[in-house]
PDB file of N, CA and C in Angstrom:
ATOM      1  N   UNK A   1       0.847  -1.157   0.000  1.00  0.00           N
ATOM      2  CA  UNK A   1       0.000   0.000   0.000  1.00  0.00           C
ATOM      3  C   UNK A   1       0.902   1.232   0.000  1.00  0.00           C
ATOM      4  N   UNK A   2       0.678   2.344  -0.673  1.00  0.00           N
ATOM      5  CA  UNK A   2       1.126   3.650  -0.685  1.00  0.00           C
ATOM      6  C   UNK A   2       0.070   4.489  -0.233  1.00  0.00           C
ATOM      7  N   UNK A   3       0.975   5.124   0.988  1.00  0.00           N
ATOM      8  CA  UNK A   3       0.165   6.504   1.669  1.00  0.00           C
ATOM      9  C   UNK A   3       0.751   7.837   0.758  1.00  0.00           C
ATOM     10  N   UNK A   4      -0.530   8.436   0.099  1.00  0.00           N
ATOM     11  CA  UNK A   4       0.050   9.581  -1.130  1.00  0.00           C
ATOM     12  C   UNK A   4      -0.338  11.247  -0.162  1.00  0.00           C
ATOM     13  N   UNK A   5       0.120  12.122  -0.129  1.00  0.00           N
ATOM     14  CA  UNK A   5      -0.561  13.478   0.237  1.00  0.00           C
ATOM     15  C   UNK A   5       0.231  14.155   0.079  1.00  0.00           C
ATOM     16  N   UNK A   6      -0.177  15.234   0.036  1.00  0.00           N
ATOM     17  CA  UNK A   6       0.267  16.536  -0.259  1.00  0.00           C
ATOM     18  C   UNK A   6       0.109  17.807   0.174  1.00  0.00           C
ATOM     19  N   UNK A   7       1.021  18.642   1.081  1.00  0.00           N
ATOM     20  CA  UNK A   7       1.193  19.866   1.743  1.00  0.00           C
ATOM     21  C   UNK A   7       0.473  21.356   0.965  1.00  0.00           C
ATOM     22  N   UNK A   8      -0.089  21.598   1.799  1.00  0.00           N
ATOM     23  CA  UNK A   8      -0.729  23.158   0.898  1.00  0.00           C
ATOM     24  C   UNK A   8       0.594  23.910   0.745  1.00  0.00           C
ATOM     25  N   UNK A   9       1.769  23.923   1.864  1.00  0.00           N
ATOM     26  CA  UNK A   9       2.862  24.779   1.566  1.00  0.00           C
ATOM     27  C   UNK A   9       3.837  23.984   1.022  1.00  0.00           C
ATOM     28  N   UNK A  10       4.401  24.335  -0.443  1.00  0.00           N
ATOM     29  CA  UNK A  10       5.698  23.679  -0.368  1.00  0.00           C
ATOM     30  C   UNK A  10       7.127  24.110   0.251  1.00  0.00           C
ATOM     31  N   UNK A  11       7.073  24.623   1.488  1.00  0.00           N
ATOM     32  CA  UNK A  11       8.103  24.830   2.332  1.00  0.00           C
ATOM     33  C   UNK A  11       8.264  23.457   3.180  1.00  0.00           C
ATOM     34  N   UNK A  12       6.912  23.352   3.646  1.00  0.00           N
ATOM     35  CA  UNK A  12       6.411  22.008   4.807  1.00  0.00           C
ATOM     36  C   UNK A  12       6.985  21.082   3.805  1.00  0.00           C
ATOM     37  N   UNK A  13       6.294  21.006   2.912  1.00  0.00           N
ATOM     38  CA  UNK A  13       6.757  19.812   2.153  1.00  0.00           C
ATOM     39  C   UNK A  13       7.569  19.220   1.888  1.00  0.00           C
ATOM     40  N   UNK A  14       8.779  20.430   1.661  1.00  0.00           N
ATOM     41  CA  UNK A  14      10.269  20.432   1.178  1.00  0.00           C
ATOM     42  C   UNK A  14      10.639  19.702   2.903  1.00  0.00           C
ATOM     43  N   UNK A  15      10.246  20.448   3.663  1.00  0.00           N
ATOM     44  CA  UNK A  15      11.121  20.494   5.319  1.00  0.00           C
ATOM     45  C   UNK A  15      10.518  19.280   5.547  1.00  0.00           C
ATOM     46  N   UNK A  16       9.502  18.367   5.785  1.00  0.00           N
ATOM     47  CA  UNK A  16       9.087  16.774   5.584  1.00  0.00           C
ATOM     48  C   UNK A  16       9.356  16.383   5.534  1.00  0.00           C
ATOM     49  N   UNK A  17      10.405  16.530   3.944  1.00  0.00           N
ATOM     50  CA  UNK A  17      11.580  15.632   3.276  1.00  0.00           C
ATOM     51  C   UNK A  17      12.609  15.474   4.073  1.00  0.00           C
ATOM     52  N   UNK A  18      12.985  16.433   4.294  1.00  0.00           N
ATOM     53  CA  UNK A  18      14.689  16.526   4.960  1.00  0.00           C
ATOM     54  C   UNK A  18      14.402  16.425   5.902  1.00  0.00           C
ATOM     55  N   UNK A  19      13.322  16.619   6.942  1.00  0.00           N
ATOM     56  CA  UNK A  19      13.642  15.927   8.546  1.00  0.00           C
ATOM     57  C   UNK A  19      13.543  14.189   8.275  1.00  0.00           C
ATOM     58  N   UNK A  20      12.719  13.995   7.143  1.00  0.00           N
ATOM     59  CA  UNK A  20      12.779  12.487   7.097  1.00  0.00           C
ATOM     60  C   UNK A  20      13.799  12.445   6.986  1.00  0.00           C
ATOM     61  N   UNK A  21      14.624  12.718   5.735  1.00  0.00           N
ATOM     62  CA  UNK A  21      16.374  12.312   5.785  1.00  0.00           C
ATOM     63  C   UNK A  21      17.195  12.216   6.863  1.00  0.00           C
ATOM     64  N   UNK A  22      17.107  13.022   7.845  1.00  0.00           N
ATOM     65  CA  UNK A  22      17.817  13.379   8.690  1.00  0.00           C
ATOM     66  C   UNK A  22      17.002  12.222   9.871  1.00  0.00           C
ATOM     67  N   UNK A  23      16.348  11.167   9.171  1.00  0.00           N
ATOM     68  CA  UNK A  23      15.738  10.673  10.885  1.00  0.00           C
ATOM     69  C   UNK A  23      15.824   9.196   9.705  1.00  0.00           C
ATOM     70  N   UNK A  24      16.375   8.713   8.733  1.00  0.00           N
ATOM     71  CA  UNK A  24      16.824   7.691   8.185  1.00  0.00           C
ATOM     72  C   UNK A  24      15.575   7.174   7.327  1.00  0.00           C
ATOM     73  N   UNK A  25      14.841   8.224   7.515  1.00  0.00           N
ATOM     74  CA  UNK A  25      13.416   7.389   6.812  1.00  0.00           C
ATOM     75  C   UNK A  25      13.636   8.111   5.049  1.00  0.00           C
ATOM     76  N   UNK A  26      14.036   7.173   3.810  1.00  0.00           N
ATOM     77  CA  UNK A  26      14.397   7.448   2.604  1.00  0.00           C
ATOM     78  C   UNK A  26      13.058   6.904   1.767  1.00  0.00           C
ATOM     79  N   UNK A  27      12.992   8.157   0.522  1.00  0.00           N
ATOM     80  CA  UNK A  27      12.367   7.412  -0.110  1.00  0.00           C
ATOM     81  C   UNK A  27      10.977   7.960  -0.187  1.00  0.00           C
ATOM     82  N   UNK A  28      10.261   9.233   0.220  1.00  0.00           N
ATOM     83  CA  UNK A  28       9.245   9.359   0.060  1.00  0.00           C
ATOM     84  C   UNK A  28       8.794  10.311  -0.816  1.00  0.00           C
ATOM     85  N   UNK A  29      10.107  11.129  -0.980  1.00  0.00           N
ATOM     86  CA  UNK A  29       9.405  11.847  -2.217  1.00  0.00           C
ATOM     87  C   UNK A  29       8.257  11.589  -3.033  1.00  0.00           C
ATOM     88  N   UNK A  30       7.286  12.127  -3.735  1.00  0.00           N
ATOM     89  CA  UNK A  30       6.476  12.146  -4.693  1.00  0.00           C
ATOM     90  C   UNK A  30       6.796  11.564  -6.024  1.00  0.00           C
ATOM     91  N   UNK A  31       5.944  11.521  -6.873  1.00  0.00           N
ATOM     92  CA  UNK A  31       6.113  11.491  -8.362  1.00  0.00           C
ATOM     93  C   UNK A  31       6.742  12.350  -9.039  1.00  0.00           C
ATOM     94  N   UNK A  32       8.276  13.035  -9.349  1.00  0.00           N
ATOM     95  CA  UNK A  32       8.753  13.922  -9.938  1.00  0.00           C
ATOM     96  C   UNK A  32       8.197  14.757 -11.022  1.00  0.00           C
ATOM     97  N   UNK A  33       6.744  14.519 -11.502  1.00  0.00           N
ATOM     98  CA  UNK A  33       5.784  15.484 -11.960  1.00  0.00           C
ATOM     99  C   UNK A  33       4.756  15.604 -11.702  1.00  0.00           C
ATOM    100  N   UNK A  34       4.294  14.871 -10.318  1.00  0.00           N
ATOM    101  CA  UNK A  34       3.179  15.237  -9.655  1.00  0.00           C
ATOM    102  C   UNK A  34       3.339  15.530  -8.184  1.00  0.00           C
ATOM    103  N   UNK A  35       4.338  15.339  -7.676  1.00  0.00           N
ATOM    104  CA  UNK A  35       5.219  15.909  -6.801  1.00  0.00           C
ATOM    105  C   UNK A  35       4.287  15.521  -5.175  1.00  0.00           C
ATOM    106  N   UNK A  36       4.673  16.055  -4.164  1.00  0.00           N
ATOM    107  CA  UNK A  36       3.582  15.335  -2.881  1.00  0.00           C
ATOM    108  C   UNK A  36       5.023  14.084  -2.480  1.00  0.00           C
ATOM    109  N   UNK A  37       4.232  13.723  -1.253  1.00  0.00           N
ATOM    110  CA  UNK A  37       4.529  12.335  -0.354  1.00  0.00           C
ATOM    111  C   UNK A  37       4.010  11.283  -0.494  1.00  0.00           C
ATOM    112  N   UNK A  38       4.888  10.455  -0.762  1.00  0.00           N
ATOM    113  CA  UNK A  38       4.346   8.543  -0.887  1.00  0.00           C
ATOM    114  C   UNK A  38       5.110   7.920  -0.331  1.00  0.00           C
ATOM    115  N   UNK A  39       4.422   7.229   0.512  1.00  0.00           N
ATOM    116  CA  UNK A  39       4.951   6.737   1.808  1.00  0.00           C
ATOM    117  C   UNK A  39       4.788   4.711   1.080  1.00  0.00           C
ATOM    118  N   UNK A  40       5.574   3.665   0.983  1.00  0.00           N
ATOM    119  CA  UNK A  40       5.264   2.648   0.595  1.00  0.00           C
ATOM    120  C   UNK A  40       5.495   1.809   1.525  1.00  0.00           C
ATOM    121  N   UNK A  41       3.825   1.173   2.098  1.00  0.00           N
ATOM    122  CA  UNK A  41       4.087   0.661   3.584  1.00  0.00           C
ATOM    123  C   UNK A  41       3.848  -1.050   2.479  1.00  0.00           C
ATOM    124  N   UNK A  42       5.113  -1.900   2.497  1.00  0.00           N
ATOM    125  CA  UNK A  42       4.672  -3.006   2.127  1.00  0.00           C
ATOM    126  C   UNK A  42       4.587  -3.841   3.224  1.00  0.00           C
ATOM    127  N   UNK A  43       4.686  -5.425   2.553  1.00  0.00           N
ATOM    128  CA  UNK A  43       4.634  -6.711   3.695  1.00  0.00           C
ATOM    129  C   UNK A  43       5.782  -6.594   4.360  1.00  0.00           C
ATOM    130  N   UNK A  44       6.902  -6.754   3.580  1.00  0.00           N
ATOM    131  CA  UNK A  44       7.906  -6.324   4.671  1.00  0.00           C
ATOM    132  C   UNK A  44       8.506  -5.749   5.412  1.00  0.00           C
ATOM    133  N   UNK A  45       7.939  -4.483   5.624  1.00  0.00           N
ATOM    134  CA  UNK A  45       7.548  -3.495   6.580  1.00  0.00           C
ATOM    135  C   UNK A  45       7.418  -3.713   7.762  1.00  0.00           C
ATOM    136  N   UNK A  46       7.718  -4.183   8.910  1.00  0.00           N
ATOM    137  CA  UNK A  46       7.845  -4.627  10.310  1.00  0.00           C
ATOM    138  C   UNK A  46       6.774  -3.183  11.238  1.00  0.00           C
ATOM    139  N   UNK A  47       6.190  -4.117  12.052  1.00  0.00           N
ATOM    140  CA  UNK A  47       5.535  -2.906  12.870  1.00  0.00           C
ATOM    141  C   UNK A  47       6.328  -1.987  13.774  1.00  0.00           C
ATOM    142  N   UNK A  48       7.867  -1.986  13.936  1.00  0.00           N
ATOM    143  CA  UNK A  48       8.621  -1.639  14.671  1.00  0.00           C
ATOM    144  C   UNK A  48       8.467   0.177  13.645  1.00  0.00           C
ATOM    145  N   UNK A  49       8.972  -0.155  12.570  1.00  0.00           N
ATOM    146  CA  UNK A  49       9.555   1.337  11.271  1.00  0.00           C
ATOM    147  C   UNK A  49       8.031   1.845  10.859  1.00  0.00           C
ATOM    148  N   UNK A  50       6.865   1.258  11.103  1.00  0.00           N
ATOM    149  CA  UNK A  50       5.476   1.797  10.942  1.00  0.00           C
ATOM    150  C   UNK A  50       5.183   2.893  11.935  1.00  0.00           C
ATOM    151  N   UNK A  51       5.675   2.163  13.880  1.00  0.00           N
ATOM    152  CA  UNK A  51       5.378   3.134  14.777  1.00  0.00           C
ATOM    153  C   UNK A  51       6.398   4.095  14.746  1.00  0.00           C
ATOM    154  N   UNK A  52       7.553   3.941  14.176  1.00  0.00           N
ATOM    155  CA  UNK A  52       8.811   5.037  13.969  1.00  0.00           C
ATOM    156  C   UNK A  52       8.453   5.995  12.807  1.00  0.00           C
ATOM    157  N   UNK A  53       7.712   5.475  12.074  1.00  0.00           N
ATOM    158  CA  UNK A  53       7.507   6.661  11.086  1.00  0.00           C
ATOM    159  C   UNK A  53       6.531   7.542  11.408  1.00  0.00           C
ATOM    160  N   UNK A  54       5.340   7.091  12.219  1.00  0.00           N
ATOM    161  CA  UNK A  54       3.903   7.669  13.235  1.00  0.00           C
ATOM    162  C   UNK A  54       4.661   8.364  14.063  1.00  0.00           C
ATOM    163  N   UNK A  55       5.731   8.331  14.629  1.00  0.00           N
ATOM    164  CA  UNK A  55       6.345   8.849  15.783  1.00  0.00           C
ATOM    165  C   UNK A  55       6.947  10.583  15.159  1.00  0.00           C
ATOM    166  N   UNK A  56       7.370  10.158  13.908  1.00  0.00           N
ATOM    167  CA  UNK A  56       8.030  10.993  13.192  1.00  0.00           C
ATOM    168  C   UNK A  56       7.276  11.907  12.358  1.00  0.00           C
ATOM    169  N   UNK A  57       5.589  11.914  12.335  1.00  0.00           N
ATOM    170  CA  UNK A  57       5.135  12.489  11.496  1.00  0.00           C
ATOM    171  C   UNK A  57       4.498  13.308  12.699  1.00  0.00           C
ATOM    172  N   UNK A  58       4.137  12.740  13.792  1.00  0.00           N
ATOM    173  CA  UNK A  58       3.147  13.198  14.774  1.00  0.00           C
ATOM    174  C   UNK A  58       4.461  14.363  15.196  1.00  0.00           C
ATOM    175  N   UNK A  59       5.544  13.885  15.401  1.00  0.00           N
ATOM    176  CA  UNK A  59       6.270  15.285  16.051  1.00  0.00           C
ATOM    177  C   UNK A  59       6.666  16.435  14.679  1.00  0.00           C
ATOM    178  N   UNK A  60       6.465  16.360  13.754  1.00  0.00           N
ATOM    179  CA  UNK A  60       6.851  17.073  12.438  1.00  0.00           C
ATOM    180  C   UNK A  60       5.750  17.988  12.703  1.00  0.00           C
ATOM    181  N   UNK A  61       4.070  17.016  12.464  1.00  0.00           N
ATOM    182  CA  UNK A  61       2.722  18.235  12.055  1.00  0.00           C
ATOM    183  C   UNK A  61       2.563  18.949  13.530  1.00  0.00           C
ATOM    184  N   UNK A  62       3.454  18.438  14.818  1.00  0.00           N
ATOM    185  CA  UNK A  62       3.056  19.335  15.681  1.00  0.00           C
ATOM    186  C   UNK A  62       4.015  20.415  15.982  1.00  0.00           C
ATOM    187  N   UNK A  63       4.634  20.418  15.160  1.00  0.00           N
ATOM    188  CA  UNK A  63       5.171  21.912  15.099  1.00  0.00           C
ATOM    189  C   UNK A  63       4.645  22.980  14.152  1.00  0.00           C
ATOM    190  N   UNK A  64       3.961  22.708  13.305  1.00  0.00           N
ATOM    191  CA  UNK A  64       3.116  23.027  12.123  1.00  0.00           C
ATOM    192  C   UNK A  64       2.300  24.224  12.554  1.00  0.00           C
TER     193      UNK A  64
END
């Protein structure tokens, strides 16, 4: 499954990116011409990097 969305600001959007980088989570960029977040939660995806990425989004939008 892919989680797709997209920021009304592309500042947030941009800054999303790079705190993900900076917290090891690669890879979510958008479609390079439709641009946004896609998150690709597959099977092998462990519930450990699911609650690490929840952990990581919940402290991102609450600085927002």
């Amino acid at each position: 499954m892919n989680v797709v969305f997209n920021f009304k600001n592309d500042k947030n959007e941009q800054a999303f990116i790079d705190e993900s980088l900076d917290q090891n989570i690669i890879g979510i960029k958008g479609h390079r011409s439709v641009g946004g977040i896609r998150i690709s939660l597959y099977n092998s995806i462990d519930r450990s990097s699911v609650d690490y990425l929840l952990k990581f989004m919940d402290s991102f939008f609450e600085k927002l």
